[in-house]
N, C-alpha and C. Protein backbone atom coordinates (compact mmCIF):
# COMPACT_ATOMS: atom_id res chain seq x y z
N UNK A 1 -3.22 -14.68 -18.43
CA UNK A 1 -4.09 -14.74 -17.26
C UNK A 1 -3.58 -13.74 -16.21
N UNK A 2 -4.49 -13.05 -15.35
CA UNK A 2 -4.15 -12.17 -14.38
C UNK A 2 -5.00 -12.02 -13.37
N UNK A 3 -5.05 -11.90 -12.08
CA UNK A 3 -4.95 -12.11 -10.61
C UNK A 3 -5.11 -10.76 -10.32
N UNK A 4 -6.63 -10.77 -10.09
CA UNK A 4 -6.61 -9.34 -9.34
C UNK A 4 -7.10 -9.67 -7.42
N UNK A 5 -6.92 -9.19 -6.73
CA UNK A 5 -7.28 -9.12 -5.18
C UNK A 5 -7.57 -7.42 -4.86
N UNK A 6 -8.56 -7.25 -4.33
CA UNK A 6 -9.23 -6.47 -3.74
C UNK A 6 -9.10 -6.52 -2.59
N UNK A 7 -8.35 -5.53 -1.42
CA UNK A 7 -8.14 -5.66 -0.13
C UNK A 7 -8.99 -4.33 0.39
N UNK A 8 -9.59 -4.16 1.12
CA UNK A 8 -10.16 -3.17 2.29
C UNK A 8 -9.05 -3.37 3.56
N UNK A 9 -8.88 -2.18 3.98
CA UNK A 9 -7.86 -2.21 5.07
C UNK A 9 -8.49 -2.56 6.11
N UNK A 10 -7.72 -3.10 7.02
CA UNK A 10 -7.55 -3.59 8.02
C UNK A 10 -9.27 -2.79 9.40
N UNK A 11 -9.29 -3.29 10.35
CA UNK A 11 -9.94 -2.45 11.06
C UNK A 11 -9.50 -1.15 11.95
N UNK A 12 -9.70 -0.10 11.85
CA UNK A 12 -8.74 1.55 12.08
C UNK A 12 -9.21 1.61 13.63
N UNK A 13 -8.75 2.30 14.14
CA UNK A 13 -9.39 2.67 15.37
C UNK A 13 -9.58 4.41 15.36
N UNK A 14 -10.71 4.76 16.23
CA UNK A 14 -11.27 5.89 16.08
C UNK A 14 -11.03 6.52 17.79
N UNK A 15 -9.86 5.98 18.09
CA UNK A 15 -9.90 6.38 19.87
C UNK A 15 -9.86 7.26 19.83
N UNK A 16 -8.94 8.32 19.08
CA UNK A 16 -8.30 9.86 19.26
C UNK A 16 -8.82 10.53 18.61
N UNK A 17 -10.06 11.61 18.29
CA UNK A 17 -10.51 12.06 17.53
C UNK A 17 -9.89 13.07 17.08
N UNK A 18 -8.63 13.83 18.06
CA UNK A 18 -8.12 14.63 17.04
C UNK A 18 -7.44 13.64 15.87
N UNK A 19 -6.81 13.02 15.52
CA UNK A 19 -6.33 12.32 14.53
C UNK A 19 -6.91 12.51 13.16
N UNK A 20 -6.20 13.03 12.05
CA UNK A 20 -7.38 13.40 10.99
C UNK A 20 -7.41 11.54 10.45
N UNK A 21 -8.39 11.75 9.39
CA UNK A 21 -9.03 10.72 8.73
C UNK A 21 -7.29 9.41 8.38
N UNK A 22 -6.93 10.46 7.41
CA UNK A 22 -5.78 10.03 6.62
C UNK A 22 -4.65 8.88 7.71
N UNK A 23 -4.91 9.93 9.00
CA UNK A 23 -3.34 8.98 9.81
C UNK A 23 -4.15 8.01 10.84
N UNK A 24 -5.60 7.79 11.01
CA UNK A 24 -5.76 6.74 11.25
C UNK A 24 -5.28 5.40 11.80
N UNK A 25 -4.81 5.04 12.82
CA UNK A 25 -3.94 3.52 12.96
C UNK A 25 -4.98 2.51 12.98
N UNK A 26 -4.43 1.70 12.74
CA UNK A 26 -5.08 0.20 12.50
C UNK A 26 -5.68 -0.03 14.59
N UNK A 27 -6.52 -0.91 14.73
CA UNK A 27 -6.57 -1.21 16.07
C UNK A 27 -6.52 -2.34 16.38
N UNK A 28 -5.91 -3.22 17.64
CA UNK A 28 -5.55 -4.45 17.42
C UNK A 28 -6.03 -5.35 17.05
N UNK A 29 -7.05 -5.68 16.33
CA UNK A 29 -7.93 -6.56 16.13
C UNK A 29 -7.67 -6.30 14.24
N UNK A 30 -7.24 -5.06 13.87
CA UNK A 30 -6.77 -5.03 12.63
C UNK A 30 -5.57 -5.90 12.31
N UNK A 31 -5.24 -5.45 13.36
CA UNK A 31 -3.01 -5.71 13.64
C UNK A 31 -3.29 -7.06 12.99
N UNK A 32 -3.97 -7.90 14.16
CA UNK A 32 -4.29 -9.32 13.97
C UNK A 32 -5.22 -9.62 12.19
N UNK A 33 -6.13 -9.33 11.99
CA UNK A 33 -6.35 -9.29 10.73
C UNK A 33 -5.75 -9.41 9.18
N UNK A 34 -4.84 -8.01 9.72
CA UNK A 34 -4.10 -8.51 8.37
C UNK A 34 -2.82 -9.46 8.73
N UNK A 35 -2.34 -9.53 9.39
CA UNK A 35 -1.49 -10.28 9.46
C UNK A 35 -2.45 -12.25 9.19
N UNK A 36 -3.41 -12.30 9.59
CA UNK A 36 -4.35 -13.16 9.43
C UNK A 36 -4.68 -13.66 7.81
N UNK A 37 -5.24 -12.51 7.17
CA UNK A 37 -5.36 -12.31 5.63
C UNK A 37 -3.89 -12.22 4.79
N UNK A 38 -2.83 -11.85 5.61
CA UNK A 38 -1.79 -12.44 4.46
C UNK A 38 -1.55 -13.78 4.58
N UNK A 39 -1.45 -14.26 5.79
CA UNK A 39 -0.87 -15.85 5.56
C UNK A 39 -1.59 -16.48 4.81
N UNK A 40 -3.34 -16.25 4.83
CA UNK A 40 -4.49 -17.00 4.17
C UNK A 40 -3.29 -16.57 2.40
N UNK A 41 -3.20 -16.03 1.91
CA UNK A 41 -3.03 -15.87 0.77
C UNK A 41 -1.44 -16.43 0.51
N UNK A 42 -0.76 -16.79 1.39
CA UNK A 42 0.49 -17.57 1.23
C UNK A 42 0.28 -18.84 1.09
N UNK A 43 -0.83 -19.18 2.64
CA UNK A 43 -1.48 -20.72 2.41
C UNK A 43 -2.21 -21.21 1.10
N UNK A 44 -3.02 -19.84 0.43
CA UNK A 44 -3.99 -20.36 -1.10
C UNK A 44 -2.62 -20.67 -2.58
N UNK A 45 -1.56 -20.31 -2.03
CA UNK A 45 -0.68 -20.28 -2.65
C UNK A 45 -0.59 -19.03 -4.13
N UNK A 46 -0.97 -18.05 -3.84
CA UNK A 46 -1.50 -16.76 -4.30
C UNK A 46 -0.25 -16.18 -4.21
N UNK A 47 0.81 -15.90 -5.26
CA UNK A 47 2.14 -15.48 -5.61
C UNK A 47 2.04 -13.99 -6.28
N UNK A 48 2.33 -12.89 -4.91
CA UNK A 48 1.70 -11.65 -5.21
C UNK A 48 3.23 -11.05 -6.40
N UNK A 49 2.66 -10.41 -7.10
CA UNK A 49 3.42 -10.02 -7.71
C UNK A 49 4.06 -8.46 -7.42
N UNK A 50 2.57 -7.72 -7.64
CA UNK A 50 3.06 -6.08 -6.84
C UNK A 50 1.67 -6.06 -5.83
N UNK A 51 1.95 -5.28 -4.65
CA UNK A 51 0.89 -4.55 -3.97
C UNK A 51 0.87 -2.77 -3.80
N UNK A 52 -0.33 -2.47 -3.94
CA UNK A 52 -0.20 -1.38 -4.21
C UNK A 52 -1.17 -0.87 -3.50
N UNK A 53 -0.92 0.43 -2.59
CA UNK A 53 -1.94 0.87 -1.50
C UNK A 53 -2.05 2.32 -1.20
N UNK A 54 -3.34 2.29 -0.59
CA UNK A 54 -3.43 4.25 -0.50
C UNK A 54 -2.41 4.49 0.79
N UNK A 55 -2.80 5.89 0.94
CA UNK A 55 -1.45 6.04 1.80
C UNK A 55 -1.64 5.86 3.13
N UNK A 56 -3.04 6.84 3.25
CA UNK A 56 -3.74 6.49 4.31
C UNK A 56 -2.94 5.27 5.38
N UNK A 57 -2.81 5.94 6.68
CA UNK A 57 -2.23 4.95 7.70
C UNK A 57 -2.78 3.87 8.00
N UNK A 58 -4.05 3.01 8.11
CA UNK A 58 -4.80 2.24 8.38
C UNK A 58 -3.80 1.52 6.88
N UNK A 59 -4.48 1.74 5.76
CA UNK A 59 -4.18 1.12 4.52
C UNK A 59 -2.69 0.74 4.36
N UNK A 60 -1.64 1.01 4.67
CA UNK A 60 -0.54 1.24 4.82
C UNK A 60 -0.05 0.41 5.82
N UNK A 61 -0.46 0.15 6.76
CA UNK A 61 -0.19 -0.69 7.67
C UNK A 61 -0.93 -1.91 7.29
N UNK A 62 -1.88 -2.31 6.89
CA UNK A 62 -2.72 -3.51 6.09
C UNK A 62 -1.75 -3.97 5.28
N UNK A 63 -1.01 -3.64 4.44
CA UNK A 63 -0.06 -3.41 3.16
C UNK A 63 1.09 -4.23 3.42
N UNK A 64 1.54 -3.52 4.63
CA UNK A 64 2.91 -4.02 5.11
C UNK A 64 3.01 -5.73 6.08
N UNK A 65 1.68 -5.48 7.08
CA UNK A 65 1.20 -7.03 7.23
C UNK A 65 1.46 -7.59 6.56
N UNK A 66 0.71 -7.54 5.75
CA UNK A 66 -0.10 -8.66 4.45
C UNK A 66 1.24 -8.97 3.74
N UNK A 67 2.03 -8.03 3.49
CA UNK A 67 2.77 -8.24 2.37
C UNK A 67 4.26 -9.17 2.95
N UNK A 68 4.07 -9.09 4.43
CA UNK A 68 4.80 -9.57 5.32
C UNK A 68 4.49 -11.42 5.79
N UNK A 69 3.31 -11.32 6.00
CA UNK A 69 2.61 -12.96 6.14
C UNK A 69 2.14 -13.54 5.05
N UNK A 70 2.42 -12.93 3.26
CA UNK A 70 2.41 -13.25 2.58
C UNK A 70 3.55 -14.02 1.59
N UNK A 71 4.82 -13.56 2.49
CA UNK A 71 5.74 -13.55 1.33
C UNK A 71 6.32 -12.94 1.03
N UNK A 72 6.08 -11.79 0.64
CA UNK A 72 5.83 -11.02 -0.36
C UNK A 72 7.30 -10.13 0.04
N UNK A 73 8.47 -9.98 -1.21
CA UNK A 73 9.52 -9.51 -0.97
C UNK A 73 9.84 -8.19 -1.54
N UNK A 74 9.07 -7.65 -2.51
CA UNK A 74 9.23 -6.42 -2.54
C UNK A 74 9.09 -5.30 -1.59
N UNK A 75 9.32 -3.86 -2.21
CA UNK A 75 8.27 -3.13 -1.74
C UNK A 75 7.02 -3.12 -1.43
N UNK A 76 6.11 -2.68 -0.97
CA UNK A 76 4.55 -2.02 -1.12
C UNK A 76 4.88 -0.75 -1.76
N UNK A 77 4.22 -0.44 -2.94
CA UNK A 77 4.04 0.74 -3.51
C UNK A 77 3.19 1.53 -2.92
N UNK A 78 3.34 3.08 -2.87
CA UNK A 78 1.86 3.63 -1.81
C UNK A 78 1.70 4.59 -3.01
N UNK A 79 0.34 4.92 -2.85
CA UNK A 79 -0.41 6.05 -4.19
C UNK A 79 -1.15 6.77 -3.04
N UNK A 80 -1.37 7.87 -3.75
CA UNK A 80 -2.65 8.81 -2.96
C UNK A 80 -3.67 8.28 -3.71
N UNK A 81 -3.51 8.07 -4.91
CA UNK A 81 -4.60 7.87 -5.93
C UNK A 81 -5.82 7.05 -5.31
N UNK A 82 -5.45 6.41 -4.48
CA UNK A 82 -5.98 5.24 -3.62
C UNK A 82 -6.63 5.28 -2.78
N UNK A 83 -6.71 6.60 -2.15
CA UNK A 83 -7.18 6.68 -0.93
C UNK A 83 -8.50 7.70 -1.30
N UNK A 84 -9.68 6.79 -0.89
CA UNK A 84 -11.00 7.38 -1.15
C UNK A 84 -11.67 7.20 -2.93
N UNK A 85 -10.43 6.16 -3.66
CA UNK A 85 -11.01 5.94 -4.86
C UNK A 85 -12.14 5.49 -5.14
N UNK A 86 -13.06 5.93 -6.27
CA UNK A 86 -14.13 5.56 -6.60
C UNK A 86 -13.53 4.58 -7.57
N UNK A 87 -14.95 3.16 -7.60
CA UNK A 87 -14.89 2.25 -8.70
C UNK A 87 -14.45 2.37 -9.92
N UNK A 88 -14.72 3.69 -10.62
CA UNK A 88 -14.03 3.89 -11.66
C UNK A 88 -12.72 4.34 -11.78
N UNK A 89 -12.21 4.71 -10.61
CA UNK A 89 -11.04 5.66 -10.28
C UNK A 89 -10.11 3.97 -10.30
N UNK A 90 -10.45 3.15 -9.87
CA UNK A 90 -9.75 1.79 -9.12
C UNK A 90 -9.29 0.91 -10.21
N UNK A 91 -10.81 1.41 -11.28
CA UNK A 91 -10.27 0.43 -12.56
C UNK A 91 -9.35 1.41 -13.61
N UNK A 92 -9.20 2.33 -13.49
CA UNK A 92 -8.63 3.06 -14.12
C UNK A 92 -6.96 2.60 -13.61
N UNK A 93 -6.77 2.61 -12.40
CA UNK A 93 -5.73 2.45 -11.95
C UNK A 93 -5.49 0.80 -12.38
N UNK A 94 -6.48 -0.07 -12.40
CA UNK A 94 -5.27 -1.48 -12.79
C UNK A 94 -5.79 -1.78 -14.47
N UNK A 95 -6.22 -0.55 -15.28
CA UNK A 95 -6.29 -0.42 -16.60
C UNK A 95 -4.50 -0.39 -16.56
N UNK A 96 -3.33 1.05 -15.66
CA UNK A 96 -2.11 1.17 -15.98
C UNK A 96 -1.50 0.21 -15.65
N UNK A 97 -1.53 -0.63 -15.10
CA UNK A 97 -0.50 -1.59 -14.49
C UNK A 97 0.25 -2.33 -15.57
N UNK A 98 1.67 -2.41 -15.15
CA UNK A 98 2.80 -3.08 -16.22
C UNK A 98 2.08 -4.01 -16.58
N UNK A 99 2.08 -4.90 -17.79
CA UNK A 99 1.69 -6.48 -18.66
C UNK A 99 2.87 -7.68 -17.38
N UNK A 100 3.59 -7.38 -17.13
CA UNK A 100 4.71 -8.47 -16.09
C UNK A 100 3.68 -8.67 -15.28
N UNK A 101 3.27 -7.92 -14.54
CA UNK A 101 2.36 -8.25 -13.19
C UNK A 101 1.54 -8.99 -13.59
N UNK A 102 1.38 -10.30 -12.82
CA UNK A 102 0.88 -11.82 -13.31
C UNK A 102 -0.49 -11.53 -11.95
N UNK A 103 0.05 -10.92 -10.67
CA UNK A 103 -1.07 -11.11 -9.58
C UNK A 103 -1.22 -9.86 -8.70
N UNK A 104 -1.96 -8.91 -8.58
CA UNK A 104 -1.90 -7.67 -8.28
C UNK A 104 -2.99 -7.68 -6.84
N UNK A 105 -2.25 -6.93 -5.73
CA UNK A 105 -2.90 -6.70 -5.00
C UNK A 105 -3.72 -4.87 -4.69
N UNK A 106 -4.34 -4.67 -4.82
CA UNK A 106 -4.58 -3.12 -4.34
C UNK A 106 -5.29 -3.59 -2.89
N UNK A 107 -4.89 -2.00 -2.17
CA UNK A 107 -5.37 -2.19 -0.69
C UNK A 107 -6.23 -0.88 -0.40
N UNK A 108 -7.60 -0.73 -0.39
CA UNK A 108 -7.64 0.69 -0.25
C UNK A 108 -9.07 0.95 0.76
N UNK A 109 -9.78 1.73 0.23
CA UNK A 109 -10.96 1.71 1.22
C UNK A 109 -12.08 1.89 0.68
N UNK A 110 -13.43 1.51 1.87
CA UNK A 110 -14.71 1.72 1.09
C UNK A 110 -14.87 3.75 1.59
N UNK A 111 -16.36 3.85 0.58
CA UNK A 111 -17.08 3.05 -0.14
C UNK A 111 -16.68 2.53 -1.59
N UNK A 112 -15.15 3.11 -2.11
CA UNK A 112 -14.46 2.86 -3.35
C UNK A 112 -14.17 1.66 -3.79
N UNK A 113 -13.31 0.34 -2.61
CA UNK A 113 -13.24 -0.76 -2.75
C UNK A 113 -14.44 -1.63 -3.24
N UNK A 114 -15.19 -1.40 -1.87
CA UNK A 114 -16.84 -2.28 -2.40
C UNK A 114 -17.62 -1.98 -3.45
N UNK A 115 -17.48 -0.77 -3.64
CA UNK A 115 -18.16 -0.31 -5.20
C UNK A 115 -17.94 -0.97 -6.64
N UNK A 116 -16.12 -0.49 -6.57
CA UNK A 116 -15.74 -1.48 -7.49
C UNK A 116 -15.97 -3.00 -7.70
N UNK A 117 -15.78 -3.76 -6.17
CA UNK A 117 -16.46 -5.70 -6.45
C UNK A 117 -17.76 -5.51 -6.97
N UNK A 118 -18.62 -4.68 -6.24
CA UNK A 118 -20.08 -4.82 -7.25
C UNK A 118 -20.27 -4.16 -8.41
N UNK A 119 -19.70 -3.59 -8.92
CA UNK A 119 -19.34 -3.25 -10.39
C UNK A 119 -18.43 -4.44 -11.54
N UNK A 120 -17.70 -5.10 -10.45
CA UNK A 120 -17.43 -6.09 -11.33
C UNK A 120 -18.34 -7.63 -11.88
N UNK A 121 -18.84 -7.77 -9.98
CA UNK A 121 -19.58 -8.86 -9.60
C UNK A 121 -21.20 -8.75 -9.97
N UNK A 122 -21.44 -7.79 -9.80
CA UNK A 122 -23.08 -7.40 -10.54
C UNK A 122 -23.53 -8.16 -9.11
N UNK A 123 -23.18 -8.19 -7.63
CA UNK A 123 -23.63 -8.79 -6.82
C UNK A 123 -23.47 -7.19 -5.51
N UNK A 124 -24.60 -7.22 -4.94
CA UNK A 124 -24.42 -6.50 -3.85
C UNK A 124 -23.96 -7.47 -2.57
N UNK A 125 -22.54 -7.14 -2.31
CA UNK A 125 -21.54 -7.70 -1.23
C UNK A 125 -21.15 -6.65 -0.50
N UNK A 126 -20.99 -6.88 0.99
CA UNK A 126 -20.59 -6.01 1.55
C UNK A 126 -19.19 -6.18 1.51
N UNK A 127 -18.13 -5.57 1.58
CA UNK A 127 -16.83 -5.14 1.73
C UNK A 127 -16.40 -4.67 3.32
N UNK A 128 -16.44 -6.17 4.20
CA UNK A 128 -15.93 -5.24 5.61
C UNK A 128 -14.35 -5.19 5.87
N UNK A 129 -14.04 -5.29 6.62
CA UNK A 129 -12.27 -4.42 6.62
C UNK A 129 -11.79 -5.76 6.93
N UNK A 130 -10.72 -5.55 6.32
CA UNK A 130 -9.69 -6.75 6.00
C UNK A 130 -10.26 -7.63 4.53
N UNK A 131 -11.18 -7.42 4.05
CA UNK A 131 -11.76 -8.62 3.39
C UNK A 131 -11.15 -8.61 1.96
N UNK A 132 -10.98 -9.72 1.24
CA UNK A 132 -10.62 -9.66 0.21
C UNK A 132 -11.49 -10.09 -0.84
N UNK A 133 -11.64 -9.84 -1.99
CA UNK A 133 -12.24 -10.51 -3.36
C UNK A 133 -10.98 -10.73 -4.51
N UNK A 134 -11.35 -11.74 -4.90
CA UNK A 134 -10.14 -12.69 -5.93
C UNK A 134 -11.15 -12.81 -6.89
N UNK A 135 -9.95 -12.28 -7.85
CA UNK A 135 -10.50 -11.93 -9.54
C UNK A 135 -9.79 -12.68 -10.14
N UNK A 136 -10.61 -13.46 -11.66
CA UNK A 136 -9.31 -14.21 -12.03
C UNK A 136 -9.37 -13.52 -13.47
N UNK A 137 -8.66 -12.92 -14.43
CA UNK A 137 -9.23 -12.48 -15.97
C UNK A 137 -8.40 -13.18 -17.03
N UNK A 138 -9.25 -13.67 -17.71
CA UNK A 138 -8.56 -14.18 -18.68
C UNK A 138 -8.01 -13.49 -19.93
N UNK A 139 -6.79 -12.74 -19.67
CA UNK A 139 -6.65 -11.41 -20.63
C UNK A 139 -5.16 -11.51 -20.56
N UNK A 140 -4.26 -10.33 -21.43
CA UNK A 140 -2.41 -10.49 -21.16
C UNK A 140 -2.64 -9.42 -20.66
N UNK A 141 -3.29 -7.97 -21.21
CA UNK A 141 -2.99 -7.11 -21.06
C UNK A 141 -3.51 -6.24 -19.63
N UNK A 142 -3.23 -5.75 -18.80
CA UNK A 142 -4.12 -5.01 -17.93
C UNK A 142 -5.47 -3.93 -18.62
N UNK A 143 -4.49 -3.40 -19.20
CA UNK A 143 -5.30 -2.43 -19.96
C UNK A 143 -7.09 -2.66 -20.70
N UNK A 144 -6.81 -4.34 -20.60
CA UNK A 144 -7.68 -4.64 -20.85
C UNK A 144 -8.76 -5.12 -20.07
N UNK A 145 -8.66 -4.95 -19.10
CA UNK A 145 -9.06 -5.56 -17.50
C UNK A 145 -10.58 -4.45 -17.72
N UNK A 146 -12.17 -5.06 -17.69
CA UNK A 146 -12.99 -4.13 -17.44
C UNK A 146 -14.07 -4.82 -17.61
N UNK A 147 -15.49 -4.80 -16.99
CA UNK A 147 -16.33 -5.22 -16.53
C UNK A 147 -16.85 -6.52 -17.58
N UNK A 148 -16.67 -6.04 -18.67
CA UNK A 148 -17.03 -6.45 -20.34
C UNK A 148 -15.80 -7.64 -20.44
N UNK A 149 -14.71 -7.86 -20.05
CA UNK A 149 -13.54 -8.91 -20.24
C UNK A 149 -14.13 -10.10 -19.71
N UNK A 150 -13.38 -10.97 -19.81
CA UNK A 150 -13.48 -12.39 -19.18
C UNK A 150 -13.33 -12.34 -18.27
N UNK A 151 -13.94 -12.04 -16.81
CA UNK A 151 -12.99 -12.05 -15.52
C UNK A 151 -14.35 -12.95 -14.59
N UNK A 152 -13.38 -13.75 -14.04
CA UNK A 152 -14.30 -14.42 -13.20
C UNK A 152 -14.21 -13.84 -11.47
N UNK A 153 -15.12 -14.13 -11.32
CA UNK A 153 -15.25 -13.66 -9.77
C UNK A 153 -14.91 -15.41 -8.87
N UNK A 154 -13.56 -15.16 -8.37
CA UNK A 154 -12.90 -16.80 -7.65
C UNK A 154 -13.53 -17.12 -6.47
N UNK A 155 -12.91 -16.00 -5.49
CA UNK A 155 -13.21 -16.24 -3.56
C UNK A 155 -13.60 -14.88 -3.69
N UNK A 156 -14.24 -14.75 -2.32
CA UNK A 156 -14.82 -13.88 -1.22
C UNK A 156 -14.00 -14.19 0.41
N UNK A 157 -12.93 -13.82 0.64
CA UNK A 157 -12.51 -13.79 2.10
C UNK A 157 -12.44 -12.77 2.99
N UNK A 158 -13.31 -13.43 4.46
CA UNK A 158 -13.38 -12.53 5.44
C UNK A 158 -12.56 -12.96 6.46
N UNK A 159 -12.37 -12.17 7.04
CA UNK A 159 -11.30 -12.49 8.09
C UNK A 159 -12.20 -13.13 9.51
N UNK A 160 -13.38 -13.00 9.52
CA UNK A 160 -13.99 -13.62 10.78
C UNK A 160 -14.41 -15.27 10.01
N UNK A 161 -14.55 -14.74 8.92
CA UNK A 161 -14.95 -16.34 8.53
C UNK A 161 -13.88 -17.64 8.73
N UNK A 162 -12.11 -17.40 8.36
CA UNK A 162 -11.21 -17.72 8.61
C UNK A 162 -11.17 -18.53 10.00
């Protein structure tokens, strides 16, 4: 069995327009967010195994929250791969993931994140920032992780709903 979570980062702020896309900061209402959305996933009792995030500053700072009000004692792994991935780009990426990883978080952004839940979910959902979708698949392998597998669609969490 394996545990996928779908994170959209946090909410960015757009004060400084010189700032390119990539370095982005979270704005306080993000700050609060993810730190919000990790505890929810400490409280569901959701035992992250790896998280893995684009690099992107917004995403990156979501990462470190989360992985902070979660628990969560590793690293955060950061990828470029991540940042601006398309749905197929996303499943490609937790096609590689080690067989150990029991509960996987990715953190990244739309329109790539939300693409992928409705590619899995066959449901048009919006994906707003901070939000998560919980995958459950009934599979060992990652590799085997893909629309066609056993994977159930668990929760939908928003951070205003909270």
């Amino acid at each position: 069995m394996k545990n996928l979570l779908i994170m959209r980062h946090a909410k960015s702020s757009w004060k400084d327009s010189n700032v390119t896309d990539h370095d982005r900061p979270l704005k306080k209402r993000g700050t609060k967010d993810a730190a919000r959305m990790g505890k929810l996933l400490k409280d569901k009792g959701l035992v992250i195994d790896k998280i893995l995030s684009s690099t992107a500053v917004r995403a990156a700072d979501t990462a470190v929250l989360v992985a902070e009000k979660a628990g969560y004692k590793k690293d955060v792994e950061f990828t470029d791969s991540l940042y601006m991935a398309e749905g197929n780009g996303i499943l490609d990426i937790i096609q590689h993931q080690p067989d150990d990883i029991k509960t996987l978080l990715l953190i990244g952004h739309n329109p790539g994140m939300e693409a992928f839940v409705q590619m899995m979910t066959k449901k048009i959902d919006s994906l707003s920032t901070a939000s998560i979708a919980y995958f459950e698949a009934d599979i060992e392998h990652w590799k085997d992780f893909n629309k066609d597998s056993a994977i159930k669609f668990k929760k939908f969490w928003q951070p205003d709903e909270l």
